[in-house]
C-alpha atoms as a PDB file:
ATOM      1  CA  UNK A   1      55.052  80.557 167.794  1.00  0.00           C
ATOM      2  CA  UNK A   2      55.317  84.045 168.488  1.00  0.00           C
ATOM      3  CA  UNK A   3      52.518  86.220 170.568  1.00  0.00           C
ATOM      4  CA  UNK A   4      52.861  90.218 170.202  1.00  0.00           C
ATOM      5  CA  UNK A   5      51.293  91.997 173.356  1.00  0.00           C
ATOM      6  CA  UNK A   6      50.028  95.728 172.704  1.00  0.00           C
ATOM      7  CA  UNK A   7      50.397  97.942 175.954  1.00  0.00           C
ATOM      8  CA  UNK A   8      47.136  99.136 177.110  1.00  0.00           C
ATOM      9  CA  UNK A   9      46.489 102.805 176.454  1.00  0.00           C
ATOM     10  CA  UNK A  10      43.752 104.978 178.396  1.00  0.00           C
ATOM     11  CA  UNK A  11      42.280 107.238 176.091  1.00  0.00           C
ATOM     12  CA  UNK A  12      41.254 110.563 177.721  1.00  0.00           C
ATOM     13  CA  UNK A  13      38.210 112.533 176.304  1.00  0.00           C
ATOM     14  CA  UNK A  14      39.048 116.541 175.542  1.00  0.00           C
ATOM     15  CA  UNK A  15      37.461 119.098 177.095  1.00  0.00           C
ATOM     16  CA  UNK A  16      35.159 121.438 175.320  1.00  0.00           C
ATOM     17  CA  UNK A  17      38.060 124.316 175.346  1.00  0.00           C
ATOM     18  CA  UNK A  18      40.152 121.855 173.986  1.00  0.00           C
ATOM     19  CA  UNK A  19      37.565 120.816 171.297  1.00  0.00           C
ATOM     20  CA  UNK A  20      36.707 124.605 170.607  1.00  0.00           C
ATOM     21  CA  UNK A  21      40.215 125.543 170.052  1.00  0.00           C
ATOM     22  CA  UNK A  22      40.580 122.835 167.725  1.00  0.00           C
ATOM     23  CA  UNK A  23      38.127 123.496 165.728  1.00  0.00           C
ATOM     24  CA  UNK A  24      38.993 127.066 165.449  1.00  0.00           C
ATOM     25  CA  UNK A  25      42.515 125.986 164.450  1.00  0.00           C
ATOM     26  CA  UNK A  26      40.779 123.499 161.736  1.00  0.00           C
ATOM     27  CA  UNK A  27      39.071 126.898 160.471  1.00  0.00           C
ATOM     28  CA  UNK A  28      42.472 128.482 160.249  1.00  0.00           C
ATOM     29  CA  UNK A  29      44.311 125.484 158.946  1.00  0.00           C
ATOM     30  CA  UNK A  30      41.407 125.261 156.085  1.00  0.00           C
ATOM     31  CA  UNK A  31      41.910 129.376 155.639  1.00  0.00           C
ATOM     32  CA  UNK A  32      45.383 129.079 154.960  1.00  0.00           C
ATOM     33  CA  UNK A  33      44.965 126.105 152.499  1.00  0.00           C
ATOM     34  CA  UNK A  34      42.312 128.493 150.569  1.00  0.00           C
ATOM     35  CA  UNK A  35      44.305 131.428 149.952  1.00  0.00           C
ATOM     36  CA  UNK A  36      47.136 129.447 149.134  1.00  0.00           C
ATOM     37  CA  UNK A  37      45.377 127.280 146.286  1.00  0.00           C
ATOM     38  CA  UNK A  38      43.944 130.369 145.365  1.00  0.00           C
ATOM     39  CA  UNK A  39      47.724 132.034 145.275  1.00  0.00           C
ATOM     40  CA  UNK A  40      48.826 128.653 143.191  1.00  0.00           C
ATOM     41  CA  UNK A  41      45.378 129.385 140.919  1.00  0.00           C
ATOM     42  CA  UNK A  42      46.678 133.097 139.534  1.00  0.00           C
ATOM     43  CA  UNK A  43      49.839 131.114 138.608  1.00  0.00           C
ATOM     44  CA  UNK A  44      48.610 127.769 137.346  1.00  0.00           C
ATOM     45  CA  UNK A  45      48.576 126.919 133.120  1.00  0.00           C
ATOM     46  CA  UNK A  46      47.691 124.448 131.272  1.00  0.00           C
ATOM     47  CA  UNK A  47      46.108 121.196 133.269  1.00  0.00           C
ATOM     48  CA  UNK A  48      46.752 122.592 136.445  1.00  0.00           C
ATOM     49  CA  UNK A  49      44.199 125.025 136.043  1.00  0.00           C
ATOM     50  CA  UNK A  50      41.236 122.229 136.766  1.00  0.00           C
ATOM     51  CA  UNK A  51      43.727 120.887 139.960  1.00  0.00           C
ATOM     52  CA  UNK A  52      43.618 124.275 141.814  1.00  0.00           C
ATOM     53  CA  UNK A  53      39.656 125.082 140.543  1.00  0.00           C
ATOM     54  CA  UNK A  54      38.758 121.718 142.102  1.00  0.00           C
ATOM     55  CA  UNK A  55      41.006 122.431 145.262  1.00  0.00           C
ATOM     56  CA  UNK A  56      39.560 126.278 145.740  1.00  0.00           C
ATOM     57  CA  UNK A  57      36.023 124.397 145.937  1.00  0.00           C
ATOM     58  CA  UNK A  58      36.789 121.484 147.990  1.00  0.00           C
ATOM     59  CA  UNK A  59      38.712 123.710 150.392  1.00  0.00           C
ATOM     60  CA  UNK A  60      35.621 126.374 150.584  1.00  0.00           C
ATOM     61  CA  UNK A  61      32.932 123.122 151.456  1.00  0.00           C
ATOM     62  CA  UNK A  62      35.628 122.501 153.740  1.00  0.00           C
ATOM     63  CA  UNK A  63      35.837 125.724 155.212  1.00  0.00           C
ATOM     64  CA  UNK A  64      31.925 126.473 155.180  1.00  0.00           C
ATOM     65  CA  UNK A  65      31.070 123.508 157.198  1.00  0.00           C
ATOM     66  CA  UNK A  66      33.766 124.380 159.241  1.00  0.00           C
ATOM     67  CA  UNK A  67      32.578 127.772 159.884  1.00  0.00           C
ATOM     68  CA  UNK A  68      28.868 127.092 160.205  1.00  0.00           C
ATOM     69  CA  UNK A  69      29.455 124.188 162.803  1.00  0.00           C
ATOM     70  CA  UNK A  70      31.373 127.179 164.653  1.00  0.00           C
ATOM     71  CA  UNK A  71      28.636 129.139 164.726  1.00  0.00           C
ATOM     72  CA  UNK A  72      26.668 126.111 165.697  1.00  0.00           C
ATOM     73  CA  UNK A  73      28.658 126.034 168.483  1.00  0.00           C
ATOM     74  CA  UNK A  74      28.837 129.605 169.696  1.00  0.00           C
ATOM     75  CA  UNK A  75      32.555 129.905 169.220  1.00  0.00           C
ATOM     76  CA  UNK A  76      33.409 133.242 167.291  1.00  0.00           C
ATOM     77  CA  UNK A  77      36.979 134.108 166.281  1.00  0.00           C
ATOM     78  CA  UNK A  78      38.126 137.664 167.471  1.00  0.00           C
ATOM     79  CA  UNK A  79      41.322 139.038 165.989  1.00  0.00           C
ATOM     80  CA  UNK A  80      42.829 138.584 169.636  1.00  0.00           C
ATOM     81  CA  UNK A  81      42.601 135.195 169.464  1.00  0.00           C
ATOM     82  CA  UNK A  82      42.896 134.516 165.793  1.00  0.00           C
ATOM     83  CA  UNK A  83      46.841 136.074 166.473  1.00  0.00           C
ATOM     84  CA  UNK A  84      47.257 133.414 169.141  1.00  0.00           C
ATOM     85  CA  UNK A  85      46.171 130.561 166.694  1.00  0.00           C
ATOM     86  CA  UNK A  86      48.066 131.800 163.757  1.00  0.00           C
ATOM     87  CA  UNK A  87      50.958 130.947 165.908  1.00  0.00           C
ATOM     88  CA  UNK A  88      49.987 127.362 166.587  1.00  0.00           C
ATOM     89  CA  UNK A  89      48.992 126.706 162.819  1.00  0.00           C
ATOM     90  CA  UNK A  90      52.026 127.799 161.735  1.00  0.00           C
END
């Protein structure tokens, strides 16, 4: 018989900065993925044309809750700090 042992991991809870900065980088990840459906859109024919309609408005519920939970939250993006997390999305 053979017994498999998992290794114990302690999970550690983020900090609010940490939790703020992720959700600003969500915004910016969810940003991105709108303009470039919307980019793919201008360029789409035939079937694809539903594909990227669908994906503009499931990426822009995406990015509205995003946003309004932001605001929710207090967190506002300047265009100091949007530079810095441009660099982290990628």
């Amino acid at each position: 018989m053979h017994d498999e042992y998992m290794k114990e991991q302690i999970i550690f809870d983020k900090s609010e900065e940490e939790k703020k900065i992720e959700l600003l980088i969500s915004v910016l990840k969810a940003k991105k993925e709108l303009d470039i459906a919307s980019k793919n859109f201008e360029y789409a024919e035939n079937e694809l044309i539903d594909y990227y309609v669908y994906q503009i408005k499931a990426t822009k519920t995406k990015l509205d809750f995003l946003v309004a939970l932001a605001k929710e939250k207090g967190i506002s993006l300047d265009m100091i700090h949007e530079i810095y997390y441009r660099k982290e999305v990628g």
